[in-house]
PDB file of N, CA and C in Angstrom:
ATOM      1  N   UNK A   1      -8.181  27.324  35.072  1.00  0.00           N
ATOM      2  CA  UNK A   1      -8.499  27.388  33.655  1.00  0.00           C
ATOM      3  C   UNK A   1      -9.784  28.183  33.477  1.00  0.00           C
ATOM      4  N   UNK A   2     -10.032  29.072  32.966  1.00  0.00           N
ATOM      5  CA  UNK A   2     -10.978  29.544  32.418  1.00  0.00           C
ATOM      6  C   UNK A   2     -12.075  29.709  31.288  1.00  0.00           C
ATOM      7  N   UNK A   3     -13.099  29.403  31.218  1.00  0.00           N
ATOM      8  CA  UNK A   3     -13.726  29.112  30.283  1.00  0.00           C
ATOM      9  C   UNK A   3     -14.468  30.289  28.832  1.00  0.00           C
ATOM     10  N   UNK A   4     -14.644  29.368  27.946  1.00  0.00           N
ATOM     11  CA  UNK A   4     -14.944  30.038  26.833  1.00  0.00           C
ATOM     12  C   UNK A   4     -16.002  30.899  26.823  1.00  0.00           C
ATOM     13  N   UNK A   5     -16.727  31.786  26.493  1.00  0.00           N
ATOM     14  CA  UNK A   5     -17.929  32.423  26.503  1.00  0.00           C
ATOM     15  C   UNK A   5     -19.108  31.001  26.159  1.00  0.00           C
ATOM     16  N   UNK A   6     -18.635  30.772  25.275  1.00  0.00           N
ATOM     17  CA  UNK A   6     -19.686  29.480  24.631  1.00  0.00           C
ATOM     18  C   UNK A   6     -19.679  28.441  25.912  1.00  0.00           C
ATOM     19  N   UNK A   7     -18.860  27.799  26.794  1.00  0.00           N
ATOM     20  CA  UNK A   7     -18.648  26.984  27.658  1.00  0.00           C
ATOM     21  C   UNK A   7     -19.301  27.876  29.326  1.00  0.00           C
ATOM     22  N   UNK A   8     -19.507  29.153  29.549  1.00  0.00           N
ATOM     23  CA  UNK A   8     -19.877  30.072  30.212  1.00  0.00           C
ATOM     24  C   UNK A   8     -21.090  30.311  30.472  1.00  0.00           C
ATOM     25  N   UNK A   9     -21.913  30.106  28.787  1.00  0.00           N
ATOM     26  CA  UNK A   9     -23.119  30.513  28.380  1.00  0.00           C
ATOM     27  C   UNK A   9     -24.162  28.808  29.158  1.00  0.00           C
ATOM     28  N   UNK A  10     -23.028  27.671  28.439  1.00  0.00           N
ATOM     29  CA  UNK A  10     -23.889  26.400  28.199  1.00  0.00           C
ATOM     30  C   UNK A  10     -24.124  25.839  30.182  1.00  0.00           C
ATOM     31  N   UNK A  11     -23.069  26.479  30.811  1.00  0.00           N
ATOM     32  CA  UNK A  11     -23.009  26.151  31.975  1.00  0.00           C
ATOM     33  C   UNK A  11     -24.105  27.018  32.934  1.00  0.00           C
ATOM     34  N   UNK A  12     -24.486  28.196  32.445  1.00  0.00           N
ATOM     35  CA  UNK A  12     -25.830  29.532  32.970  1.00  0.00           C
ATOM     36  C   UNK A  12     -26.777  28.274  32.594  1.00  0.00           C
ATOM     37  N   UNK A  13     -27.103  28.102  31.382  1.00  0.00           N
ATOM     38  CA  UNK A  13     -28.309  27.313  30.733  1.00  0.00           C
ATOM     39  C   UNK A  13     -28.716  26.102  31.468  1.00  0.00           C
ATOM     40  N   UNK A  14     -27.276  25.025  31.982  1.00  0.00           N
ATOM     41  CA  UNK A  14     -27.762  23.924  32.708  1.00  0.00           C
ATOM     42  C   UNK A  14     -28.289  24.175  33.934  1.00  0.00           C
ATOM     43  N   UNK A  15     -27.511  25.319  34.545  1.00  0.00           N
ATOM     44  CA  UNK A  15     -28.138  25.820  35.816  1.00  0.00           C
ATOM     45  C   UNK A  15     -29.256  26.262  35.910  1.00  0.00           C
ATOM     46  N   UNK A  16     -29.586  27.071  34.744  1.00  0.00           N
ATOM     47  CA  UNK A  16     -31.386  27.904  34.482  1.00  0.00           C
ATOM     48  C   UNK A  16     -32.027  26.250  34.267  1.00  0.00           C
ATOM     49  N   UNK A  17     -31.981  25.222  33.891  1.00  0.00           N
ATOM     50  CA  UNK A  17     -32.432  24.375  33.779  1.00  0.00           C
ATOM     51  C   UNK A  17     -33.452  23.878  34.609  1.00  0.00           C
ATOM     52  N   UNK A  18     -33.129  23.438  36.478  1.00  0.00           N
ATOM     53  CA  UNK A  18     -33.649  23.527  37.039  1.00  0.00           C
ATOM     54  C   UNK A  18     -34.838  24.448  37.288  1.00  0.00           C
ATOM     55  N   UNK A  19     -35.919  24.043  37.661  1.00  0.00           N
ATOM     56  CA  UNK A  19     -37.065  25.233  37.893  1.00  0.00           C
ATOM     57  C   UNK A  19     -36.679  25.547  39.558  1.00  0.00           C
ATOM     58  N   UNK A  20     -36.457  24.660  40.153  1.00  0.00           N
ATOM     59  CA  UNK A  20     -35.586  25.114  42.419  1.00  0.00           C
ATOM     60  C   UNK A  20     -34.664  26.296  41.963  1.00  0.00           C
ATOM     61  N   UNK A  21     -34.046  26.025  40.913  1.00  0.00           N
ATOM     62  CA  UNK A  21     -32.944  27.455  41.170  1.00  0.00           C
ATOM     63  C   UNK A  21     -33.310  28.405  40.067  1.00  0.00           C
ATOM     64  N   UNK A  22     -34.728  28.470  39.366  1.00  0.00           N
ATOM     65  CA  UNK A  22     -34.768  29.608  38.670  1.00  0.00           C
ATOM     66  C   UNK A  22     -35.659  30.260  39.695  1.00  0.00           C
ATOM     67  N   UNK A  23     -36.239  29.536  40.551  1.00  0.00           N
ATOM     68  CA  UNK A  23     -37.482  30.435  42.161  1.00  0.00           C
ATOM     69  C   UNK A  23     -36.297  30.655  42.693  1.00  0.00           C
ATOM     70  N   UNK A  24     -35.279  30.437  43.487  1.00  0.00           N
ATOM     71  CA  UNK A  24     -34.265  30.749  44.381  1.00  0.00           C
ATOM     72  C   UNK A  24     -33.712  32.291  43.489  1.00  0.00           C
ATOM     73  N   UNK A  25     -33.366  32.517  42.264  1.00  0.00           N
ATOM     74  CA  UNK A  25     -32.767  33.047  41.297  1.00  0.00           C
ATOM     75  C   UNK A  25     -34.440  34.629  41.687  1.00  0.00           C
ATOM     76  N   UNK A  26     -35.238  34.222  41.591  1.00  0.00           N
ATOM     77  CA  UNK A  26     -36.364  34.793  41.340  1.00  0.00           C
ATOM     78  C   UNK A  26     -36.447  35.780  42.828  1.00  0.00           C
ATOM     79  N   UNK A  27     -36.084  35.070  43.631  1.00  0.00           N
ATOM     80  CA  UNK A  27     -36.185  35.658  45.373  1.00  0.00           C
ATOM     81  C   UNK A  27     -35.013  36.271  45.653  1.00  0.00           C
ATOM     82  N   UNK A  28     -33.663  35.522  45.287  1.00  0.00           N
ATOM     83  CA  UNK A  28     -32.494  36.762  44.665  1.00  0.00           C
ATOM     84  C   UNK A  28     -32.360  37.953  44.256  1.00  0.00           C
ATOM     85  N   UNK A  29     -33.383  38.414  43.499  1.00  0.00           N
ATOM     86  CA  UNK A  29     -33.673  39.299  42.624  1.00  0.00           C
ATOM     87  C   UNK A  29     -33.831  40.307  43.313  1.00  0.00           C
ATOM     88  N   UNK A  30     -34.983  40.023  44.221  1.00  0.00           N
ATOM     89  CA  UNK A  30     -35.303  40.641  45.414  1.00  0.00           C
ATOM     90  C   UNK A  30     -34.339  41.456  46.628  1.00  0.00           C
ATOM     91  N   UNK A  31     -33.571  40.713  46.827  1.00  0.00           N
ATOM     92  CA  UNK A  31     -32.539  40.907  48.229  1.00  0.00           C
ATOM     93  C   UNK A  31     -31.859  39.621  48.220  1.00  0.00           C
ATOM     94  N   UNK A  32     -30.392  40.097  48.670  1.00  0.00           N
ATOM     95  CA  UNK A  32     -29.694  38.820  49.166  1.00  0.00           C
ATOM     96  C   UNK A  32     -30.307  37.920  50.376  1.00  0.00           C
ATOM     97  N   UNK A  33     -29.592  36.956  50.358  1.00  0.00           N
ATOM     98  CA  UNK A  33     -30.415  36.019  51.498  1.00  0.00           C
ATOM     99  C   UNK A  33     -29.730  34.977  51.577  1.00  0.00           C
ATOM    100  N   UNK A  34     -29.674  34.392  52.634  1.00  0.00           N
ATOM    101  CA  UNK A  34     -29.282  33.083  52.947  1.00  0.00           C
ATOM    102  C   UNK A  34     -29.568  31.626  53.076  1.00  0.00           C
ATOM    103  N   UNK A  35     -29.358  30.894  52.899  1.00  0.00           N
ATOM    104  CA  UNK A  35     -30.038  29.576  52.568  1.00  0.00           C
ATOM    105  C   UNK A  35     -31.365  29.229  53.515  1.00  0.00           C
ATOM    106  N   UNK A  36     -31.152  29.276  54.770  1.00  0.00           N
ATOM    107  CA  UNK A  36     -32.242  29.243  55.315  1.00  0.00           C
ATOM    108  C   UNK A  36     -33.201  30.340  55.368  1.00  0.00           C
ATOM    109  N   UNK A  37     -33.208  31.410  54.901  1.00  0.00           N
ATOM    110  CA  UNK A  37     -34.098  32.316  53.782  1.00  0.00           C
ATOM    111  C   UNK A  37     -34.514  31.526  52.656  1.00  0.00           C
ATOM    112  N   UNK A  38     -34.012  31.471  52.560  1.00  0.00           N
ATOM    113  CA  UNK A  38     -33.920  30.924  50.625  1.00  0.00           C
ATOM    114  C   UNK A  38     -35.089  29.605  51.044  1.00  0.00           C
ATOM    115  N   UNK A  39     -34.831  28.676  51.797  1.00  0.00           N
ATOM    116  CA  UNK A  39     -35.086  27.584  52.066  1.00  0.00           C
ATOM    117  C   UNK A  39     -36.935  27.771  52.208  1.00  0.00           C
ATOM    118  N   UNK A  40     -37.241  29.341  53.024  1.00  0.00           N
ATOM    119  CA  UNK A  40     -38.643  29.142  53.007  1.00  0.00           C
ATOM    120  C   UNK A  40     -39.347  29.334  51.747  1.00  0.00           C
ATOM    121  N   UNK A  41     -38.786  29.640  50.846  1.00  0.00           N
ATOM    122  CA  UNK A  41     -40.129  29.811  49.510  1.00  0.00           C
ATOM    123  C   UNK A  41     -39.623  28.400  48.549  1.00  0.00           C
ATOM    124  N   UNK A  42     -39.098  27.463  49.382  1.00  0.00           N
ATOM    125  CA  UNK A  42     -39.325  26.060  48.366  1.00  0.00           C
ATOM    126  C   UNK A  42     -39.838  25.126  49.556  1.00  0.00           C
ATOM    127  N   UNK A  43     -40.143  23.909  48.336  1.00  0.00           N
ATOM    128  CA  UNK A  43     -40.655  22.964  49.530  1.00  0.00           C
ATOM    129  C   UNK A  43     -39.430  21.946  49.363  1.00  0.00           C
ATOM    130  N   UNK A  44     -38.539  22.115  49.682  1.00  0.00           N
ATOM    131  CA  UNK A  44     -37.209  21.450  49.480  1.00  0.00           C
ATOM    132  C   UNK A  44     -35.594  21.471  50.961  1.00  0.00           C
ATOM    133  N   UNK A  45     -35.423  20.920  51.502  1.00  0.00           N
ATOM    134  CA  UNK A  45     -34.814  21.037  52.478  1.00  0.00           C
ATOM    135  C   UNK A  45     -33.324  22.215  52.522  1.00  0.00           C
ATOM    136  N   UNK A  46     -32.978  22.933  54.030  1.00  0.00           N
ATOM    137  CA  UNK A  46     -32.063  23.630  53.481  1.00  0.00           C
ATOM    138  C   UNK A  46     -30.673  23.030  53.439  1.00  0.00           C
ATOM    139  N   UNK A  47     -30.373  21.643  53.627  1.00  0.00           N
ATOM    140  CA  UNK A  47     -29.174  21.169  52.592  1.00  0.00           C
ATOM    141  C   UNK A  47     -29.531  21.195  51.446  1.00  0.00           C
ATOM    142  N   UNK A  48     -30.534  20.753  50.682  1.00  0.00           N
ATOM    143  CA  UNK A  48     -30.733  20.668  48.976  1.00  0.00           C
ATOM    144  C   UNK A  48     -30.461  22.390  48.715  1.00  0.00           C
ATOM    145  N   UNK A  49     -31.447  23.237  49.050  1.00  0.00           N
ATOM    146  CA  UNK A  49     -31.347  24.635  48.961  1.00  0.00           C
ATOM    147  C   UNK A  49     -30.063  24.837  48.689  1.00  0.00           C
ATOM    148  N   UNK A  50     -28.629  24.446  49.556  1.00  0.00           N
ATOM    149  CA  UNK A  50     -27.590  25.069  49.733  1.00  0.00           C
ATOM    150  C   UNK A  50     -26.786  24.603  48.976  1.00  0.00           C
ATOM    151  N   UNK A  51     -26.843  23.265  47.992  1.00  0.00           N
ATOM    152  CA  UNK A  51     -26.511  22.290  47.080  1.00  0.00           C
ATOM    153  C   UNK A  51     -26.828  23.041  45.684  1.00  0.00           C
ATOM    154  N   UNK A  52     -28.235  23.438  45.685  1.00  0.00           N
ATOM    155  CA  UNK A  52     -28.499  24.446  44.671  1.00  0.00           C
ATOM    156  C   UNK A  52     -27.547  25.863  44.595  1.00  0.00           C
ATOM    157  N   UNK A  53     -27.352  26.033  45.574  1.00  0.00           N
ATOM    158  CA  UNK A  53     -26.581  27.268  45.540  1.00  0.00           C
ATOM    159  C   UNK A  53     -25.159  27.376  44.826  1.00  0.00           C
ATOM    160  N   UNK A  54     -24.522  25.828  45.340  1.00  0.00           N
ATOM    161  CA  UNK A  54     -23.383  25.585  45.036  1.00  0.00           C
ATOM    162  C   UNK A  54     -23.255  25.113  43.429  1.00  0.00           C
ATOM    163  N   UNK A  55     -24.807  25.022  42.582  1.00  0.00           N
ATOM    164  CA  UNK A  55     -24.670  25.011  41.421  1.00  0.00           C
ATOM    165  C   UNK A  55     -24.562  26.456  41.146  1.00  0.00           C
ATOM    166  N   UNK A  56     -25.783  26.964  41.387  1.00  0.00           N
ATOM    167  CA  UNK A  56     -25.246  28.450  41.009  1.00  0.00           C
ATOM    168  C   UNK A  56     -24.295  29.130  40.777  1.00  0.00           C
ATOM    169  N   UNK A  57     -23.504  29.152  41.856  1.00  0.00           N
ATOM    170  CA  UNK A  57     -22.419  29.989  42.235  1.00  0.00           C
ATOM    171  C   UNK A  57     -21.260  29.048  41.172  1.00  0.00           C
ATOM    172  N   UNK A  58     -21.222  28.003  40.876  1.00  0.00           N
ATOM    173  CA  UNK A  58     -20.341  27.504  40.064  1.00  0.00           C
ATOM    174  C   UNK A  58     -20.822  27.808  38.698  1.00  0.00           C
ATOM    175  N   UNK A  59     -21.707  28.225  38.826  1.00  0.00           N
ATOM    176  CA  UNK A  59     -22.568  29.233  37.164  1.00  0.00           C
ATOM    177  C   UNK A  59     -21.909  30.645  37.297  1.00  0.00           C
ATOM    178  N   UNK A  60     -21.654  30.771  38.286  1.00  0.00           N
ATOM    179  CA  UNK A  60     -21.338  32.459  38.295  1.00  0.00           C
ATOM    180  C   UNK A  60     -22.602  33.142  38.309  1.00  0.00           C
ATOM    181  N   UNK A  61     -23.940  32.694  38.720  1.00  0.00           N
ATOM    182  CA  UNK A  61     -24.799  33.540  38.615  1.00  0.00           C
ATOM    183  C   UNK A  61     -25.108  34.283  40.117  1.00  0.00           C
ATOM    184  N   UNK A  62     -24.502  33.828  41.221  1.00  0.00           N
ATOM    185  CA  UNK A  62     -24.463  34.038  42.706  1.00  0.00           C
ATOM    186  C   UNK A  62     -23.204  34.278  43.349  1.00  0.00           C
ATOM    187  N   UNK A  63     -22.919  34.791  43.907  1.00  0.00           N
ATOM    188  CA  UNK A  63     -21.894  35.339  44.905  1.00  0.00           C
ATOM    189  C   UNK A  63     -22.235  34.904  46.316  1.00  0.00           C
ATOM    190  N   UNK A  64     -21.259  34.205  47.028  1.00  0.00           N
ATOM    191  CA  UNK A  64     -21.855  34.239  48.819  1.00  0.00           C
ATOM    192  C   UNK A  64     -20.835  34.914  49.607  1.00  0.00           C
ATOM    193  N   UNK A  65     -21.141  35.660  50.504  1.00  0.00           N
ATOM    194  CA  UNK A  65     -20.292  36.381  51.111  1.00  0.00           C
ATOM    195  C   UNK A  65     -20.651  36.055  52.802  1.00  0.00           C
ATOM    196  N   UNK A  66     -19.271  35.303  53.392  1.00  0.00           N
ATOM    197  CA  UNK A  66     -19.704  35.147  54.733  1.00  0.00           C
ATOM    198  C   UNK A  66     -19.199  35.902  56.017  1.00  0.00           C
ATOM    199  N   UNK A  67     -20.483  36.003  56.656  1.00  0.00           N
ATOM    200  CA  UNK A  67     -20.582  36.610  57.644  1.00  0.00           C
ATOM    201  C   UNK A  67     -21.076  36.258  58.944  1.00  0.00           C
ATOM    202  N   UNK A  68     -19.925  35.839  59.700  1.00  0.00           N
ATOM    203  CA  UNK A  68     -20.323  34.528  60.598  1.00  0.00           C
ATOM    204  C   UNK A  68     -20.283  33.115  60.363  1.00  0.00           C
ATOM    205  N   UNK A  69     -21.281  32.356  60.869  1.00  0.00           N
ATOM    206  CA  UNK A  69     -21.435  31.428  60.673  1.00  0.00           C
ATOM    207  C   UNK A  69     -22.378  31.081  59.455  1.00  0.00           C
ATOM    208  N   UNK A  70     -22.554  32.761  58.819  1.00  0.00           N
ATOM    209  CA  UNK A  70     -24.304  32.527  57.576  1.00  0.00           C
ATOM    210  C   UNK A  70     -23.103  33.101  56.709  1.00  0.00           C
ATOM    211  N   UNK A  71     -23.524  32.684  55.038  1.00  0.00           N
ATOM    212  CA  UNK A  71     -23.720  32.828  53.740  1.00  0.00           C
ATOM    213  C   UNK A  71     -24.673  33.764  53.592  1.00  0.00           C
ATOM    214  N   UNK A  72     -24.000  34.866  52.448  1.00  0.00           N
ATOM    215  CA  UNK A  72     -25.541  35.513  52.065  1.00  0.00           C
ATOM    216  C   UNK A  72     -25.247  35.696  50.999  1.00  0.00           C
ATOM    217  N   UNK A  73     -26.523  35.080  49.994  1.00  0.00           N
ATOM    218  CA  UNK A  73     -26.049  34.917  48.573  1.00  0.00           C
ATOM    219  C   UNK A  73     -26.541  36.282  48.118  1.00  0.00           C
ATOM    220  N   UNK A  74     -25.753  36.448  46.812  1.00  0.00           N
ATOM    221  CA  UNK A  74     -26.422  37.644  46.298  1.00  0.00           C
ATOM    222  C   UNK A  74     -26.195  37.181  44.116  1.00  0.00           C
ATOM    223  N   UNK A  75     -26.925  37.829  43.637  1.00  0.00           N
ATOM    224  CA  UNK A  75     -26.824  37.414  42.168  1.00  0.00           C
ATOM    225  C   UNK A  75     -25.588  38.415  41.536  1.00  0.00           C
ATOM    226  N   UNK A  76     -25.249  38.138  40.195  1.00  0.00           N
ATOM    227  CA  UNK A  76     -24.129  38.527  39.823  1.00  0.00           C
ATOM    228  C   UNK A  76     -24.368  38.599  38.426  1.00  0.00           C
ATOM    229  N   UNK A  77     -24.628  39.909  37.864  1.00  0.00           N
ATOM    230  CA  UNK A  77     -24.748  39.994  36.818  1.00  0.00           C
ATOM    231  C   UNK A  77     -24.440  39.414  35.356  1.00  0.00           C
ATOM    232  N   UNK A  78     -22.731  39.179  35.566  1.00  0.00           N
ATOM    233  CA  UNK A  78     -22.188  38.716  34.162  1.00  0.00           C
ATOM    234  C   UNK A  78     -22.329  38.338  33.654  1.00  0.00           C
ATOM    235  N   UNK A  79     -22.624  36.440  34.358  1.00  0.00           N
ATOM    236  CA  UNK A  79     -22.902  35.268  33.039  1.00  0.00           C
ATOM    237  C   UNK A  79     -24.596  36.032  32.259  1.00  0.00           C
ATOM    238  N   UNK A  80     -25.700  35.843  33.396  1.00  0.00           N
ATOM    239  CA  UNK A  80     -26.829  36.290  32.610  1.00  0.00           C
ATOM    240  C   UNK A  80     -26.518  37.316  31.432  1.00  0.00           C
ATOM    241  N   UNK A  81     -25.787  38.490  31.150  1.00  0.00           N
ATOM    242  CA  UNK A  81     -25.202  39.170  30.118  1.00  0.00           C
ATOM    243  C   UNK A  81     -24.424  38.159  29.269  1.00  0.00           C
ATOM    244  N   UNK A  82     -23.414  37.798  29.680  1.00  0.00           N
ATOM    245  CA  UNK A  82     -23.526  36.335  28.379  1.00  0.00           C
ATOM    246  C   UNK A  82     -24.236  35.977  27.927  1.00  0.00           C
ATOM    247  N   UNK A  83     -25.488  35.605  28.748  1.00  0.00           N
ATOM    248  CA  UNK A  83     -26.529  34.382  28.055  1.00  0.00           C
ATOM    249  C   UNK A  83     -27.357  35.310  27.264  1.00  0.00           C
ATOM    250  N   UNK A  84     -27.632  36.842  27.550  1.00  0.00           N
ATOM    251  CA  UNK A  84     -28.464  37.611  26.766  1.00  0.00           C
ATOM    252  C   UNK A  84     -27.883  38.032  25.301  1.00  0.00           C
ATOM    253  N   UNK A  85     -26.639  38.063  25.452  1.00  0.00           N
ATOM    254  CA  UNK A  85     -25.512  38.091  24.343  1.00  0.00           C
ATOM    255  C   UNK A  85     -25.668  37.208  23.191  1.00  0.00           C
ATOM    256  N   UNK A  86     -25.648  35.725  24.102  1.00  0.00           N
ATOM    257  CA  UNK A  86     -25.851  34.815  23.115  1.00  0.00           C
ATOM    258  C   UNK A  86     -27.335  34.827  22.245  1.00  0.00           C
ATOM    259  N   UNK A  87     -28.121  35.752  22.908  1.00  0.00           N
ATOM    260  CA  UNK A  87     -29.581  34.818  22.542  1.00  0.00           C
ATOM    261  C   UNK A  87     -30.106  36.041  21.655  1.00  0.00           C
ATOM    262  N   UNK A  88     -28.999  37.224  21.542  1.00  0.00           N
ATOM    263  CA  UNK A  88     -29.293  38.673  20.711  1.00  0.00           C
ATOM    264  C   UNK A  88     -28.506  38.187  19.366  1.00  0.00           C
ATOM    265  N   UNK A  89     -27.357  36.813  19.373  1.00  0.00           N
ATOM    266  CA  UNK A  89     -26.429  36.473  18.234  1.00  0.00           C
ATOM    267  C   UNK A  89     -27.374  35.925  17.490  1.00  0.00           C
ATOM    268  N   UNK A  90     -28.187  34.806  18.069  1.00  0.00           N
ATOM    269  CA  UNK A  90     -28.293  33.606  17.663  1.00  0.00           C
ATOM    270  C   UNK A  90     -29.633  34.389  17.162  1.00  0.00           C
ATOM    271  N   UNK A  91     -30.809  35.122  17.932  1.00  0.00           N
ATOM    272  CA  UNK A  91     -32.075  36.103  17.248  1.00  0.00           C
ATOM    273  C   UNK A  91     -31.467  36.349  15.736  1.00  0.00           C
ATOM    274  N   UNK A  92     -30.411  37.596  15.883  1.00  0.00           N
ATOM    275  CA  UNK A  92     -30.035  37.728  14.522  1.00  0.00           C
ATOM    276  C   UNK A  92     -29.589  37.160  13.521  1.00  0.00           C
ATOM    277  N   UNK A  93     -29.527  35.789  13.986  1.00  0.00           N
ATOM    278  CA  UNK A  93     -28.832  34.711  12.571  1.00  0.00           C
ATOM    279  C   UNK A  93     -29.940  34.267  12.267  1.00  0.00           C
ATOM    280  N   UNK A  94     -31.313  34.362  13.239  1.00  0.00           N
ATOM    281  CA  UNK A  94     -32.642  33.190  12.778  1.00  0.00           C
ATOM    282  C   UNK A  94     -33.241  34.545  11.809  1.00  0.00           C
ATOM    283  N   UNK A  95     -33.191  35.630  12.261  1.00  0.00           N
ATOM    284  CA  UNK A  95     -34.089  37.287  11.388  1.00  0.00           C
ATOM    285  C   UNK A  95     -33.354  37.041  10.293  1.00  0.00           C
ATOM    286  N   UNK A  96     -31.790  36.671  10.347  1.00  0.00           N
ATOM    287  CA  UNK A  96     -31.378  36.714   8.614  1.00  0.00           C
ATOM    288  C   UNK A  96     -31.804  35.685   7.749  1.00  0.00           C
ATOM    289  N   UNK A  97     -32.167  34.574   8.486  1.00  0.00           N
ATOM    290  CA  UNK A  97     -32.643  33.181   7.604  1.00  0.00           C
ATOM    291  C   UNK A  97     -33.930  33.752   7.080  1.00  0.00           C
ATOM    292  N   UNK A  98     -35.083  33.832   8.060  1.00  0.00           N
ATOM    293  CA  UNK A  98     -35.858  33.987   7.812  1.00  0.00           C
ATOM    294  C   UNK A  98     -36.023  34.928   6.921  1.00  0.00           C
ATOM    295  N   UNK A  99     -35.375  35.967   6.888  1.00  0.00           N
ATOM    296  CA  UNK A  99     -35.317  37.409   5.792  1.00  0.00           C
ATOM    297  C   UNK A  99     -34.754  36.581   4.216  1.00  0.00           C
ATOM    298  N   UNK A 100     -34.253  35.539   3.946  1.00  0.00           N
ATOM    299  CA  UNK A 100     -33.527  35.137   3.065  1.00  0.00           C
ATOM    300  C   UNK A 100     -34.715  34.050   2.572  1.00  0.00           C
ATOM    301  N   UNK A 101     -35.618  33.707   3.479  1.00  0.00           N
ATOM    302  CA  UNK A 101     -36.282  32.545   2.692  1.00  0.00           C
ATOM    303  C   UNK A 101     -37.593  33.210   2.299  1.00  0.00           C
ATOM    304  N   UNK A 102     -37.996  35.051   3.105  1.00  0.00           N
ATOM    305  CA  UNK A 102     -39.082  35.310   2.520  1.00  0.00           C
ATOM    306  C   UNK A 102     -38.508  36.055   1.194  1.00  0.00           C
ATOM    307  N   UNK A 103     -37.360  36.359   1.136  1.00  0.00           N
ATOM    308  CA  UNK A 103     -37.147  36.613  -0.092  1.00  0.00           C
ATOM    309  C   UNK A 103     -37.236  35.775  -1.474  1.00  0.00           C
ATOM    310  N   UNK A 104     -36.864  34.571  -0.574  1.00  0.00           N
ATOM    311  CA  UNK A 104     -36.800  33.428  -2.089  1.00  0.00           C
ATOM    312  C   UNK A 104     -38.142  33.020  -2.426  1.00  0.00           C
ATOM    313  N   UNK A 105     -39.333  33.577  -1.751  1.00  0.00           N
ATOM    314  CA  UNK A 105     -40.707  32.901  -1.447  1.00  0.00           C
ATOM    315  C   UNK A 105     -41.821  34.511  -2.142  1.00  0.00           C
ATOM    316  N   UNK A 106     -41.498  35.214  -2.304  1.00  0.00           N
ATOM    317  CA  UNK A 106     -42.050  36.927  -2.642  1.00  0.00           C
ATOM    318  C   UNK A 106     -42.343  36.923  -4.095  1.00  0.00           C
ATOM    319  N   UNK A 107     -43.249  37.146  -4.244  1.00  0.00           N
ATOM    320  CA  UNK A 107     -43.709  37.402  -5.983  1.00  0.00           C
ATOM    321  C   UNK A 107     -42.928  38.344  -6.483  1.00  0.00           C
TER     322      UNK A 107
END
């Protein structure tokens, strides 16, 4: 089953939620890497690390591709373009309010 843009967007957001997977997300950015990569810039073990991942990647914001016995995550553009989508809709519905109440408010 596949999900809605709106159900797409709210599922990026719970994942950005965490501050562990917006630093993991942050070192991503950088180069792919693997959990025990990943694992040295938190102070968090690399099962939790790899638990985080498995939120991610169920966000669609990570890809792992294996090679061997290692994972190497890498980020994935799409959902974040959703979520920027949403937040360029929702800007322009708050610029029209606001444009509508300095109008009702203007000498």
């Amino acid at each position: 089953m596949s999900r809605s843009k709106d159900q797409r967007v709210d599922v990026v957001f719970q994942a950005l939620a965490d501050p562990t997977r917006r630093t993991l997300l942050r070192h991503l950015s950088e180069r792919p890497a693997t959990v025990t990569e990943l694992s040295t810039h938190v102070s968090i073990t690399r099962q939790a690390v790899a638990k985080h991942m498995v939120a991610l990647q169920e966000a669609g914001l990570v890809e792992g591709e294996r090679s061997g016995r290692e994972v190497r995550y890498r980020l994935t553009p799409g959902p974040m373009m959703d979520v920027a989508g949403w937040m360029v809709d929702v800007g322009a519905a708050w610029d029209r309010r606001l444009e509508t109440l300095r109008n009702r408010f203007r000498p």
